[in-house]
C-alpha atoms as a PDB file:
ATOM      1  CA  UNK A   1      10.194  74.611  50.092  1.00  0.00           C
ATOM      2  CA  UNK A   2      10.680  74.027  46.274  1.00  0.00           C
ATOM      3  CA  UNK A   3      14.354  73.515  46.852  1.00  0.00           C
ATOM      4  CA  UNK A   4      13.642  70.546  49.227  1.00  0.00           C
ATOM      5  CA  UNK A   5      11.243  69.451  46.839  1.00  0.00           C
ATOM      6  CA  UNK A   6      13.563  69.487  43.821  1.00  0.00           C
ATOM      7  CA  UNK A   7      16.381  68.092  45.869  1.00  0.00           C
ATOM      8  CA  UNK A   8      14.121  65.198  47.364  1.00  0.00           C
ATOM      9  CA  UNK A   9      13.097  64.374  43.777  1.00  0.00           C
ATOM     10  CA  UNK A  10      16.571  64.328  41.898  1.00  0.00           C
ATOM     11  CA  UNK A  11      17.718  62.212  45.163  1.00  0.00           C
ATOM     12  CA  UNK A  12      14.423  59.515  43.914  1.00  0.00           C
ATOM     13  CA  UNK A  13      15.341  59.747  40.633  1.00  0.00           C
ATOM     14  CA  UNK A  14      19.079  59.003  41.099  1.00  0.00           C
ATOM     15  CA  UNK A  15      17.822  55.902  43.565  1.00  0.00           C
ATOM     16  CA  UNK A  16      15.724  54.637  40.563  1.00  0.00           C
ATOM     17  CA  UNK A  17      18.518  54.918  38.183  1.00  0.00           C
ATOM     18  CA  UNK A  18      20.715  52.921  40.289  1.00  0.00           C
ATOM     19  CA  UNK A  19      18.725  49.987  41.661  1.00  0.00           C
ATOM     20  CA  UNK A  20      17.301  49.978  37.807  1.00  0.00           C
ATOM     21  CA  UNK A  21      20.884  49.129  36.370  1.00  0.00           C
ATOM     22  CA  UNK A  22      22.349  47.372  39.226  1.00  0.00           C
ATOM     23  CA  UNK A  23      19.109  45.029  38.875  1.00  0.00           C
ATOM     24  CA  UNK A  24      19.409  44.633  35.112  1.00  0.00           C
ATOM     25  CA  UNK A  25      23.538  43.159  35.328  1.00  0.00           C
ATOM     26  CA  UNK A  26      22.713  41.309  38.694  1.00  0.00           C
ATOM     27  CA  UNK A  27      19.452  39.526  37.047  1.00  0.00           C
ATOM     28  CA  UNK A  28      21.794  38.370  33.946  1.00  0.00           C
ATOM     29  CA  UNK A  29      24.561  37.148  35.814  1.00  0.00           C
ATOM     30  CA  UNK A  30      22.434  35.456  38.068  1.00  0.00           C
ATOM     31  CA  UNK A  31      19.995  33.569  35.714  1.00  0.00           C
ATOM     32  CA  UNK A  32      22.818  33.134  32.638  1.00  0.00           C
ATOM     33  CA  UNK A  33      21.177  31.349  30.012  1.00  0.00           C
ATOM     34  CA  UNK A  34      17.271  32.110  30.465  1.00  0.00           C
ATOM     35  CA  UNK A  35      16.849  29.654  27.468  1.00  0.00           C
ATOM     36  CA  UNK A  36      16.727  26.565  29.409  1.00  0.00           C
ATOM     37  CA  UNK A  37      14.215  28.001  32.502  1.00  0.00           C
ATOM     38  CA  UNK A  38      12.498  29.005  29.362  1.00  0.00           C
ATOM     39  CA  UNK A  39      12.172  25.803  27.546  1.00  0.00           C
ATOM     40  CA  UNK A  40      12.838  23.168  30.117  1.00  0.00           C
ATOM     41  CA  UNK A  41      15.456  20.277  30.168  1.00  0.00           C
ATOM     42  CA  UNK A  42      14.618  18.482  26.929  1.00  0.00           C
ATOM     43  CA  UNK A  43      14.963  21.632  24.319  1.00  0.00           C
ATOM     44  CA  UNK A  44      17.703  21.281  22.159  1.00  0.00           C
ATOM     45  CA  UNK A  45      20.903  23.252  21.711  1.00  0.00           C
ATOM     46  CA  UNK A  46      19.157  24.276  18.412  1.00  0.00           C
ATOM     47  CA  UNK A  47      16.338  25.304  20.045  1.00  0.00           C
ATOM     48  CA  UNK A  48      17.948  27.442  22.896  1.00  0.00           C
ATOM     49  CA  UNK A  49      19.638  29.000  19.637  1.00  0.00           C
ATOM     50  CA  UNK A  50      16.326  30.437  18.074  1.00  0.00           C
ATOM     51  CA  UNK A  51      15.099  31.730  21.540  1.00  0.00           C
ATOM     52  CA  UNK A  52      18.420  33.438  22.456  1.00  0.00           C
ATOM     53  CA  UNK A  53      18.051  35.755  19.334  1.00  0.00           C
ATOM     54  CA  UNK A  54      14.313  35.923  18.947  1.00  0.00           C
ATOM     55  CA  UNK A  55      14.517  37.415  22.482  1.00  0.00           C
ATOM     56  CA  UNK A  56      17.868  39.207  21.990  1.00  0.00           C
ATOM     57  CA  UNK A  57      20.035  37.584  24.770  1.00  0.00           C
ATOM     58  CA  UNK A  58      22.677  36.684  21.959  1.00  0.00           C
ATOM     59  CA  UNK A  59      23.448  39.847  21.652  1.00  0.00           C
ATOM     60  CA  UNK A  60      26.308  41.543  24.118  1.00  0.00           C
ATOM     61  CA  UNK A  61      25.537  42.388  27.340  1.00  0.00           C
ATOM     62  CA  UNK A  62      25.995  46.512  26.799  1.00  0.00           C
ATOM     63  CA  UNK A  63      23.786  46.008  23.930  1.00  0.00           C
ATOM     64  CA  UNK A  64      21.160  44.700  25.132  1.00  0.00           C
ATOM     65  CA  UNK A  65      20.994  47.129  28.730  1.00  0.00           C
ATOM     66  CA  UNK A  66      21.138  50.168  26.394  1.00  0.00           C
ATOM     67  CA  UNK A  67      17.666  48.779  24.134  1.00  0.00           C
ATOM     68  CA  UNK A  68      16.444  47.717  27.418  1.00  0.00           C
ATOM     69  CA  UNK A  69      17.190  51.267  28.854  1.00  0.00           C
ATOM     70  CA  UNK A  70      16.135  53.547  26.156  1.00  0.00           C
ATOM     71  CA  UNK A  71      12.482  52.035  26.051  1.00  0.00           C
ATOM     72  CA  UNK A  72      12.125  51.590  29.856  1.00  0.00           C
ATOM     73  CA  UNK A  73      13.064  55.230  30.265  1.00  0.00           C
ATOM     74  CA  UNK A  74       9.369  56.015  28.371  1.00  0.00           C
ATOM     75  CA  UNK A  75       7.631  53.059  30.498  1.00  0.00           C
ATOM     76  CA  UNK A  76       7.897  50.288  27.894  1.00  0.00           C
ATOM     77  CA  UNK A  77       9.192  47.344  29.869  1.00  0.00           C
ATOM     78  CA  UNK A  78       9.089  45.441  26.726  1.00  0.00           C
ATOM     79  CA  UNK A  79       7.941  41.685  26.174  1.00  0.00           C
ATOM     80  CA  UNK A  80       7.648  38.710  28.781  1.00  0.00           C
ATOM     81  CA  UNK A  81       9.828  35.713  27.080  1.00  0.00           C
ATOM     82  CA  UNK A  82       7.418  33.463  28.977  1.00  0.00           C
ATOM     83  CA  UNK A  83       4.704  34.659  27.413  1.00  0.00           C
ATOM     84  CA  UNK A  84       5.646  36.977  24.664  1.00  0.00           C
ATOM     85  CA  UNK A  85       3.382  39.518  26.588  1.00  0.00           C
ATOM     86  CA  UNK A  86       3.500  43.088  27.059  1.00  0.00           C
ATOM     87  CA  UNK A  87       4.898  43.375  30.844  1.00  0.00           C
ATOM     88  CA  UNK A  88       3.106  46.226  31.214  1.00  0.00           C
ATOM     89  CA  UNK A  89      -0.045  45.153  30.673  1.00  0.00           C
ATOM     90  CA  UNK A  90       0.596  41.876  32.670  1.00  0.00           C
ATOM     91  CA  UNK A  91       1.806  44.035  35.560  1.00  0.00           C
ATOM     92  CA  UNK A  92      -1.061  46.289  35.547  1.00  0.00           C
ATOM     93  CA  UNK A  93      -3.313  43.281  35.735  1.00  0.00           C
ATOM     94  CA  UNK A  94      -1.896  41.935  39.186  1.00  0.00           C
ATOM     95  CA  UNK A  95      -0.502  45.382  40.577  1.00  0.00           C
ATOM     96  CA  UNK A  96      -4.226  46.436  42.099  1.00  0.00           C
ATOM     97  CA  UNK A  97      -4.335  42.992  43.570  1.00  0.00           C
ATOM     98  CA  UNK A  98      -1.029  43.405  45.337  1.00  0.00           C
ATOM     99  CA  UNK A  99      -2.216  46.571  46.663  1.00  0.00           C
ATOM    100  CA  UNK A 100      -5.534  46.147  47.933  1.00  0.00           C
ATOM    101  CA  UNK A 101      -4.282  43.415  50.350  1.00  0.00           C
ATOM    102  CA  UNK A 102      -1.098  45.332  51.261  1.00  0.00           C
ATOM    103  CA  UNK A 103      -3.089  48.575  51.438  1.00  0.00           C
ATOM    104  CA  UNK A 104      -5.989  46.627  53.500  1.00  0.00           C
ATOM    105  CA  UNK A 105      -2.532  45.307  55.892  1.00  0.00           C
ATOM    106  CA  UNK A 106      -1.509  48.927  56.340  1.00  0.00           C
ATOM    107  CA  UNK A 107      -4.921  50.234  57.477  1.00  0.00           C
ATOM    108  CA  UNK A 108      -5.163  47.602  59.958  1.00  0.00           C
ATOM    109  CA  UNK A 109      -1.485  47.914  61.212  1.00  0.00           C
ATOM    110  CA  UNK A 110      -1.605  51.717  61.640  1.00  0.00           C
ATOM    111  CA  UNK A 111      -5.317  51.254  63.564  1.00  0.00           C
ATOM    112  CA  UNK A 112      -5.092  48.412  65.973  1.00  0.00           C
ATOM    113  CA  UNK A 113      -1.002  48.399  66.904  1.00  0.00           C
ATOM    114  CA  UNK A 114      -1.446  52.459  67.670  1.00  0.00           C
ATOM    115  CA  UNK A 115      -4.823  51.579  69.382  1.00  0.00           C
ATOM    116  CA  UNK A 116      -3.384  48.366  71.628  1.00  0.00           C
ATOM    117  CA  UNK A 117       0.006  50.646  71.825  1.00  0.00           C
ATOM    118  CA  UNK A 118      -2.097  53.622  73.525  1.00  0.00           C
ATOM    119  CA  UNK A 119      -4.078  51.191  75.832  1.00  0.00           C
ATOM    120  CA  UNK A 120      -1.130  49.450  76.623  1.00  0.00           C
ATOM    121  CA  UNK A 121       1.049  52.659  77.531  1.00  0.00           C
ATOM    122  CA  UNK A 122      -1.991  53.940  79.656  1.00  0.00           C
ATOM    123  CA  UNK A 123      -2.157  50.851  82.039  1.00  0.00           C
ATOM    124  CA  UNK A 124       1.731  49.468  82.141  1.00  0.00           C
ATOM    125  CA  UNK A 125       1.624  46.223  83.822  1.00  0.00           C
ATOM    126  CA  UNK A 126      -2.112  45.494  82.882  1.00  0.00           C
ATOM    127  CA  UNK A 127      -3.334  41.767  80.846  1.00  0.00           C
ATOM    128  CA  UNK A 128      -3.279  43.855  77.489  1.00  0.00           C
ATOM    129  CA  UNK A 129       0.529  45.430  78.075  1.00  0.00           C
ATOM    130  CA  UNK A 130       1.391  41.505  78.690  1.00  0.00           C
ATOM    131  CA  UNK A 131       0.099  40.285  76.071  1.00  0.00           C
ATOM    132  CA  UNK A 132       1.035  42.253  73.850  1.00  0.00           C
ATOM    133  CA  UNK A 133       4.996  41.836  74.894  1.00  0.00           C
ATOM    134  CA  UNK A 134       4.038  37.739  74.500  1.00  0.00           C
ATOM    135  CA  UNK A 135       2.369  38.349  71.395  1.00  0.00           C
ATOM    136  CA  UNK A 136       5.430  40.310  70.054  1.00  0.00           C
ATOM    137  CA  UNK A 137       7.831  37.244  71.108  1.00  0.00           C
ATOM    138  CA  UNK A 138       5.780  34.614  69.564  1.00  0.00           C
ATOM    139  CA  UNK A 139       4.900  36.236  66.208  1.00  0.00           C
ATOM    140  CA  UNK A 140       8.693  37.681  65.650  1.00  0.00           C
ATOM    141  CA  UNK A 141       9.193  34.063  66.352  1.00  0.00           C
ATOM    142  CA  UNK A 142       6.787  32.378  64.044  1.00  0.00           C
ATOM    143  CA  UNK A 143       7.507  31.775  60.005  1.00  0.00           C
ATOM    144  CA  UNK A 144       4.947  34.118  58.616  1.00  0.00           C
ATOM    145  CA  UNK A 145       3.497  31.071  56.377  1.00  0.00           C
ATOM    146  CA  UNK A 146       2.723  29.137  59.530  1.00  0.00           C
ATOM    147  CA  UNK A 147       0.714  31.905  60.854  1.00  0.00           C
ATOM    148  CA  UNK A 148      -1.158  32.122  57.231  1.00  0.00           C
ATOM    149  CA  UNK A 149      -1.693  28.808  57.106  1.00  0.00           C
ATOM    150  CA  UNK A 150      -3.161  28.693  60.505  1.00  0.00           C
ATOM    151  CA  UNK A 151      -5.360  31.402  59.914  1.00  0.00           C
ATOM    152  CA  UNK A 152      -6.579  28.948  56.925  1.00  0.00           C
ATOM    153  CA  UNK A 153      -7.864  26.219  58.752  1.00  0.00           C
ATOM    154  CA  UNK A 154      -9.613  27.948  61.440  1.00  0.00           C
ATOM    155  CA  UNK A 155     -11.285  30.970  59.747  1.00  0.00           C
ATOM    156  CA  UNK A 156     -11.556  29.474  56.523  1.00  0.00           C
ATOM    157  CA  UNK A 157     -11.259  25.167  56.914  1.00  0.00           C
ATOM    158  CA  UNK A 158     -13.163  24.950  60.214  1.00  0.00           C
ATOM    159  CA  UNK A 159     -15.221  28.125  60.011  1.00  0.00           C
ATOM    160  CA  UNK A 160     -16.056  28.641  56.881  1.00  0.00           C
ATOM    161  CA  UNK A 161     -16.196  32.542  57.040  1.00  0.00           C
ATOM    162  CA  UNK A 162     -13.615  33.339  54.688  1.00  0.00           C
ATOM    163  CA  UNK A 163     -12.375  32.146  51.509  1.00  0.00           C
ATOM    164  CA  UNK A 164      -9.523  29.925  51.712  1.00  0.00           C
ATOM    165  CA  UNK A 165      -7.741  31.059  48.241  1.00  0.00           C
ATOM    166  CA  UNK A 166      -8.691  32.967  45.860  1.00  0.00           C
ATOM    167  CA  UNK A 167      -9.252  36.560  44.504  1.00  0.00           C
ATOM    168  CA  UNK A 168     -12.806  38.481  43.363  1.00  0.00           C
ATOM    169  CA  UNK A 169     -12.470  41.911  41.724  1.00  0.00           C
ATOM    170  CA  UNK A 170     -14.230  44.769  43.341  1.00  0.00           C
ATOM    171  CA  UNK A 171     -16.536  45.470  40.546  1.00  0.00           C
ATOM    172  CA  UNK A 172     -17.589  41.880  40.425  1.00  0.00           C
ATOM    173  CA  UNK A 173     -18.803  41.977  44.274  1.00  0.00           C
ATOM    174  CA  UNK A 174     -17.773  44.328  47.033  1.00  0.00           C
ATOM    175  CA  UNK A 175     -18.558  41.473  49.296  1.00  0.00           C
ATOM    176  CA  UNK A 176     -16.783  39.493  47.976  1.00  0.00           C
ATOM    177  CA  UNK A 177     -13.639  41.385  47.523  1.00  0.00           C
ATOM    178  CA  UNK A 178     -13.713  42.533  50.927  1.00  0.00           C
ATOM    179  CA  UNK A 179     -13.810  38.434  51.939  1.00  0.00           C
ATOM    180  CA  UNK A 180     -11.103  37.229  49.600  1.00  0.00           C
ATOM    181  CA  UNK A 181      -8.496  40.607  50.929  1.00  0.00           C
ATOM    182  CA  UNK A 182      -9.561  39.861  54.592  1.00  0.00           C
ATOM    183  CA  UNK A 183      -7.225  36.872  55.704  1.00  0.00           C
ATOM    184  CA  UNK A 184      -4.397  37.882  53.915  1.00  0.00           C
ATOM    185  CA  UNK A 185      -4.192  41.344  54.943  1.00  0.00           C
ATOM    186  CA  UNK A 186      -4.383  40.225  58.528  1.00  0.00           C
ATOM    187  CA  UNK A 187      -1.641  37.648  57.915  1.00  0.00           C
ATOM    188  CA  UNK A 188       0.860  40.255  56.350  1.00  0.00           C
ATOM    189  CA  UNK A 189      -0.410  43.252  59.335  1.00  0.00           C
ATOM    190  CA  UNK A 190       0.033  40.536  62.537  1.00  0.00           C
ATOM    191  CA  UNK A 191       3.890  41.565  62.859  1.00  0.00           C
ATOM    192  CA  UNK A 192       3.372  44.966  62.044  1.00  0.00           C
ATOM    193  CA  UNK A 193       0.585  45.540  64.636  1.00  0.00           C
ATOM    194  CA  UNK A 194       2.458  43.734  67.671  1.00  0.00           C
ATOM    195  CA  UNK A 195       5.600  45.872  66.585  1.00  0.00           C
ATOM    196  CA  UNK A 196       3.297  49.059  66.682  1.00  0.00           C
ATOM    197  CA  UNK A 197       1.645  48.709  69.991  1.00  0.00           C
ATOM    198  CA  UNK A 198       4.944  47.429  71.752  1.00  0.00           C
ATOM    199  CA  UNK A 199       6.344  50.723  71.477  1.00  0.00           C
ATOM    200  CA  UNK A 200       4.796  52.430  74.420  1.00  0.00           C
ATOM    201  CA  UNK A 201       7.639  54.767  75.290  1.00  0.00           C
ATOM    202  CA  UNK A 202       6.232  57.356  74.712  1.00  0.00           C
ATOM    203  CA  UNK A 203       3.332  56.895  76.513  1.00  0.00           C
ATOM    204  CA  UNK A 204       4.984  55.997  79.810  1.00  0.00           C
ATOM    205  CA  UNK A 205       7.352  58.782  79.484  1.00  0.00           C
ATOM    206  CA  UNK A 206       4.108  61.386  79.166  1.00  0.00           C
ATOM    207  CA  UNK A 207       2.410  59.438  82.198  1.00  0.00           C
ATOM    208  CA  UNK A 208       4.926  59.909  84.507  1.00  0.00           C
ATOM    209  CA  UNK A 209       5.355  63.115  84.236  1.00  0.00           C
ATOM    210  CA  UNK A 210       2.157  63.223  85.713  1.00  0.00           C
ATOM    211  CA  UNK A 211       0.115  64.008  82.783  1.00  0.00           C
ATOM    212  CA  UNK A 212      -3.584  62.804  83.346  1.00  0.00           C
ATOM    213  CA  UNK A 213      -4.865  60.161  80.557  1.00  0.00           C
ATOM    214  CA  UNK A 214      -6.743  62.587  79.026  1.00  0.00           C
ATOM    215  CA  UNK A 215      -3.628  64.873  78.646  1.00  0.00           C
ATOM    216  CA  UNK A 216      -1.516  62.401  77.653  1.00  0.00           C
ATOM    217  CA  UNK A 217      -4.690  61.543  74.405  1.00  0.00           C
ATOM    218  CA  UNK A 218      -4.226  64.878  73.551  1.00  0.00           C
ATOM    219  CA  UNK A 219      -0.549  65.539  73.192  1.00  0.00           C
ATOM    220  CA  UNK A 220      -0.545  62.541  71.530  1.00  0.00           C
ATOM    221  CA  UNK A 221      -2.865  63.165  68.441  1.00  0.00           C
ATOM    222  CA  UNK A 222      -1.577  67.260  68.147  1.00  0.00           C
ATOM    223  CA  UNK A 223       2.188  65.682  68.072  1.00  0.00           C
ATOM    224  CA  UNK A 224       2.285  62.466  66.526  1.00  0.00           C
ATOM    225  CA  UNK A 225       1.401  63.535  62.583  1.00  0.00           C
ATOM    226  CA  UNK A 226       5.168  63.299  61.732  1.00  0.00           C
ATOM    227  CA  UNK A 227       5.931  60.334  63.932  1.00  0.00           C
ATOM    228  CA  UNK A 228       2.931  58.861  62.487  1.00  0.00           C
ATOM    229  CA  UNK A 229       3.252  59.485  58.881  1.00  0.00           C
ATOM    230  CA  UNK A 230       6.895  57.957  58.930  1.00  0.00           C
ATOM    231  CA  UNK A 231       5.808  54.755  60.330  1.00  0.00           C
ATOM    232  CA  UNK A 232       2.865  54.377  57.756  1.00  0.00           C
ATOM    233  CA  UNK A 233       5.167  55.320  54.803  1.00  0.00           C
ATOM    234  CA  UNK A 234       8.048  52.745  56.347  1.00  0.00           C
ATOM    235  CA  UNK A 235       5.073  50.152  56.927  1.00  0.00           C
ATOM    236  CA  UNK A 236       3.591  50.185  53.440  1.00  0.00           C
ATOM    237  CA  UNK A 237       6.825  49.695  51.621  1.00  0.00           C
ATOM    238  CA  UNK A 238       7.734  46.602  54.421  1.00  0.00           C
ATOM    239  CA  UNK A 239       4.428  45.206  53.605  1.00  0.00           C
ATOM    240  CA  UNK A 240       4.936  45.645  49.283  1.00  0.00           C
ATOM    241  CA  UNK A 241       7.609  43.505  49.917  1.00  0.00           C
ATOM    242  CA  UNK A 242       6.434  40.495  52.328  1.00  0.00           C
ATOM    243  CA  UNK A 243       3.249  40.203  49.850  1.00  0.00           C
ATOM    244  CA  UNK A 244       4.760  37.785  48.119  1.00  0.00           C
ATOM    245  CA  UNK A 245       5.143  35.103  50.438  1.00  0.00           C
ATOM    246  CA  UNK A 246       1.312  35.727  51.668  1.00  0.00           C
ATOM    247  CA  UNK A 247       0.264  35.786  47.787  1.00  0.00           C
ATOM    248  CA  UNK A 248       1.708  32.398  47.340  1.00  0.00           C
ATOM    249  CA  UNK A 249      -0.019  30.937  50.478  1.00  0.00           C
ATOM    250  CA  UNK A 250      -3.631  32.350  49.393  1.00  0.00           C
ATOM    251  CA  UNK A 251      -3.619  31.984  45.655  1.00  0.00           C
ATOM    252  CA  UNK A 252      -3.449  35.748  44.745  1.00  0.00           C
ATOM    253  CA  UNK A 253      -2.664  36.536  41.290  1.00  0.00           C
ATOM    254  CA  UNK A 254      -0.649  39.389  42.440  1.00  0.00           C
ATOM    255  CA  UNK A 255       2.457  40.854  41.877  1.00  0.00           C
ATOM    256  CA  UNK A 256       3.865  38.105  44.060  1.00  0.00           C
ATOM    257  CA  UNK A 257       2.787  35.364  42.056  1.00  0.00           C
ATOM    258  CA  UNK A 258       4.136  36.724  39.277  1.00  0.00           C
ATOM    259  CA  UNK A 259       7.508  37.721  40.465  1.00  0.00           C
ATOM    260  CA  UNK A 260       8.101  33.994  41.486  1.00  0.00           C
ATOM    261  CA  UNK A 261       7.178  32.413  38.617  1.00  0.00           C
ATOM    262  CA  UNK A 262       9.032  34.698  36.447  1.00  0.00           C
ATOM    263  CA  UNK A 263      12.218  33.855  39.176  1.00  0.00           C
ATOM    264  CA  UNK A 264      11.531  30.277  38.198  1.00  0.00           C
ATOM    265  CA  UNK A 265      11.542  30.841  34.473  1.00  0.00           C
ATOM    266  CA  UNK A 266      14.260  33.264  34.041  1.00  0.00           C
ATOM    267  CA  UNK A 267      11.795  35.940  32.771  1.00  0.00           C
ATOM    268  CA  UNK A 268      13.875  39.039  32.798  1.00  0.00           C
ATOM    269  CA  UNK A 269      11.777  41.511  31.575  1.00  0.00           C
ATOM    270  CA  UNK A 270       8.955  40.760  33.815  1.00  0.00           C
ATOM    271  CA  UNK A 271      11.659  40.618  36.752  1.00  0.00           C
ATOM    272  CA  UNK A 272      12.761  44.301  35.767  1.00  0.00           C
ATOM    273  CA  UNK A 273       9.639  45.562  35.188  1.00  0.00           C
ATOM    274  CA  UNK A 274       8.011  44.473  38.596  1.00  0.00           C
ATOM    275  CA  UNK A 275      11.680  46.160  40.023  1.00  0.00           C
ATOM    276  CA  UNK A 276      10.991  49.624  38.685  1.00  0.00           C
ATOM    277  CA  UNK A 277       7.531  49.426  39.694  1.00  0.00           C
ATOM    278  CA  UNK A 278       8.468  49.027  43.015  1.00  0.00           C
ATOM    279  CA  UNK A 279      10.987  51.187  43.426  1.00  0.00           C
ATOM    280  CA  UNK A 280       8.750  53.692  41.932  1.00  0.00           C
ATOM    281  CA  UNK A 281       6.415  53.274  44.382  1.00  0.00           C
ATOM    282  CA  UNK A 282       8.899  53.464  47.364  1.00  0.00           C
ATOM    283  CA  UNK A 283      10.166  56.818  45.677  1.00  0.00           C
ATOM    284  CA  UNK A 284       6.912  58.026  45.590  1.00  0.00           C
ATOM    285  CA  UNK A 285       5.979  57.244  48.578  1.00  0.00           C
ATOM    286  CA  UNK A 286       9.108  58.580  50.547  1.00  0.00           C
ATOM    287  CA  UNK A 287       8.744  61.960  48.321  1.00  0.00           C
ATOM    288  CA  UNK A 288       5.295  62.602  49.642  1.00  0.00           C
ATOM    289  CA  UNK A 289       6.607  61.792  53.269  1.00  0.00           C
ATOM    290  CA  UNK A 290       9.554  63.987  52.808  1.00  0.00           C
ATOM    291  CA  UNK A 291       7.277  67.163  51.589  1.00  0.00           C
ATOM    292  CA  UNK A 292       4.230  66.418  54.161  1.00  0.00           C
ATOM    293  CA  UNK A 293       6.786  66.060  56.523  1.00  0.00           C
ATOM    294  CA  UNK A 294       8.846  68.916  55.436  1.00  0.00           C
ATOM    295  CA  UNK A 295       5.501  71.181  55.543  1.00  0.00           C
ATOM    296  CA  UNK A 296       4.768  70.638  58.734  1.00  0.00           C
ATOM    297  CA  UNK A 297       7.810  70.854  60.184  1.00  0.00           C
ATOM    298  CA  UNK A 298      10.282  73.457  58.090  1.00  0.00           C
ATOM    299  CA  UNK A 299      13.351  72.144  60.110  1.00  0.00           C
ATOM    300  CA  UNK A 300      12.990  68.760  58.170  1.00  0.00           C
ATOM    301  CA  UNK A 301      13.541  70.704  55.476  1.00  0.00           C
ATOM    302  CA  UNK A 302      17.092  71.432  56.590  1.00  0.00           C
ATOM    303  CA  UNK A 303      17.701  68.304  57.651  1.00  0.00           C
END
């Protein structure tokens, strides 16, 4: 077992490494002069001067990955150029935002698509099995902002039981936390929940080998941990990423919000920083799935 676990963890760290450096030349050569995002059309040449080497990017390339590098590697992320900022702090400002609603998204995905998945395996052919297989057309079909945005105007426009935009900490009011989290978590968890409870294979195979209802409850909650686990772990990291566009619709100052305004300025560091946070996260989430995982069943651990 410690073998696995070293081996799953060098394998993380070498996936870090990479996406780290292959997002710090990619960022550059996409944005190329950050100076004018920064300062906007009417700076002058003279200007775009002082900001190149206040911020370093007159410096080469090499140069400025290895100072980049070398502080990263202890978790300083260095300054915003925006801003002027330490990106860690403004990261750990909008991070728990990010995850409450994506956190919220995952809870409800994992409860209701395996619930409606169950119900719909144990009565093939029923309204809920049909619905379910139209609901899983039509959302797959759907932009995900439209279905935000509709969710808007009924719950919040029309009847009033939500907040439309906006964010309230949890230590300011519970309540009101819970409110402002509500509508966007179910926005981001739609997709994932009809995806869920449309895969009723499993179900249908158990019922016809004649295995009563009952039976077929049981085998599934002694069997499906693994199964389970790897669709939660997959799930979270899908939903990390499609927080952005449901930040955006709702006013969040999240992680999202922040990673597209820094896209619109040209703010590197705060680009990079947000990167390594998330791949972090998807390391640390697929090591905990690969040991859990390899725990309860030891032939994961050979494969």
């Amino acid at each position: 077992m410690i073998r696995f676990t070293v081996k799953r963890l060098i394998s993380g760290v070498i996936l870090l490494l990479a996406v780290s450096i292959g997002t710090f030349f990619l960022a550059h050569a996409a944005i190329g002069d950050p100076t004018a995002g920064l300062l906007g059309s009417s700076a002058t040449p003279a200007q775009q001067a002082a900001l190149a080497a206040k911020i370093g990017t007159d410096r080469p390339l090499l140069v400025q990955f290895w100072d980049w590098g070398s502080h990263a590697i202890v978790g300083d992320f260095g300054d915003s150029w925006r801003n002027f900022q330490p990106v860690n702090a403004q990261i750990a400002i909008k991070l728990p935002v990010t995850l409450s609603v994506v956190t919220a998204a995952t809870l409800l995905s994992a409860l209701f698509g395996g619930l409606f998945g169950v119900l719909a395996g144990l009565r093939p052919g029923s309204i809920l099995d049909k619905v379910i297989k139209a609901a899983s057309v039509i959302l797959f079909a759907l932009p995900g902002f439209w279905v935000s945005l509709v969710l808007v105007i009924w719950f919040a426009v029309n009847l009033k039981w939500f907040p439309a935009v906006g964010y309230v900490q949890p230590q300011v009011s519970l309540d009101g936390w819970l409110r402002s989290i509500t509508l966007p978590a179910v926005a981001l968890s739609l997709g994932a929940i009809v995806m869920i409870a449309n895969h009723q294979d499993f179900v249908r195979t158990l019922r016809s080998r004649g295995l009563s209802q009952r039976r077929v409850v049981v085998h599934l909650v002694r069997n499906a941990a693994p199964a389970s686990l790897t669709v939660l772990a997959l799930m979270f990291v899908g939903l990390l990423g499609g927080a952005i566009v449901v930040e955006q619709i709702f006013s969040l100052p999240g992680i999202g919000a922040l990673t597209s305004g820094s896209s619109q300025n040209g703010d590197i560091p705060i680009l990079l920083g947000i990167t390594v946070i998330t791949v972090i996260f998807v390391v640390v989430v697929n090591f905990l799935l690969d040991v859990v995982l390899g725990w309860i069943n030891p032939k994961a651990r050979v494969q």
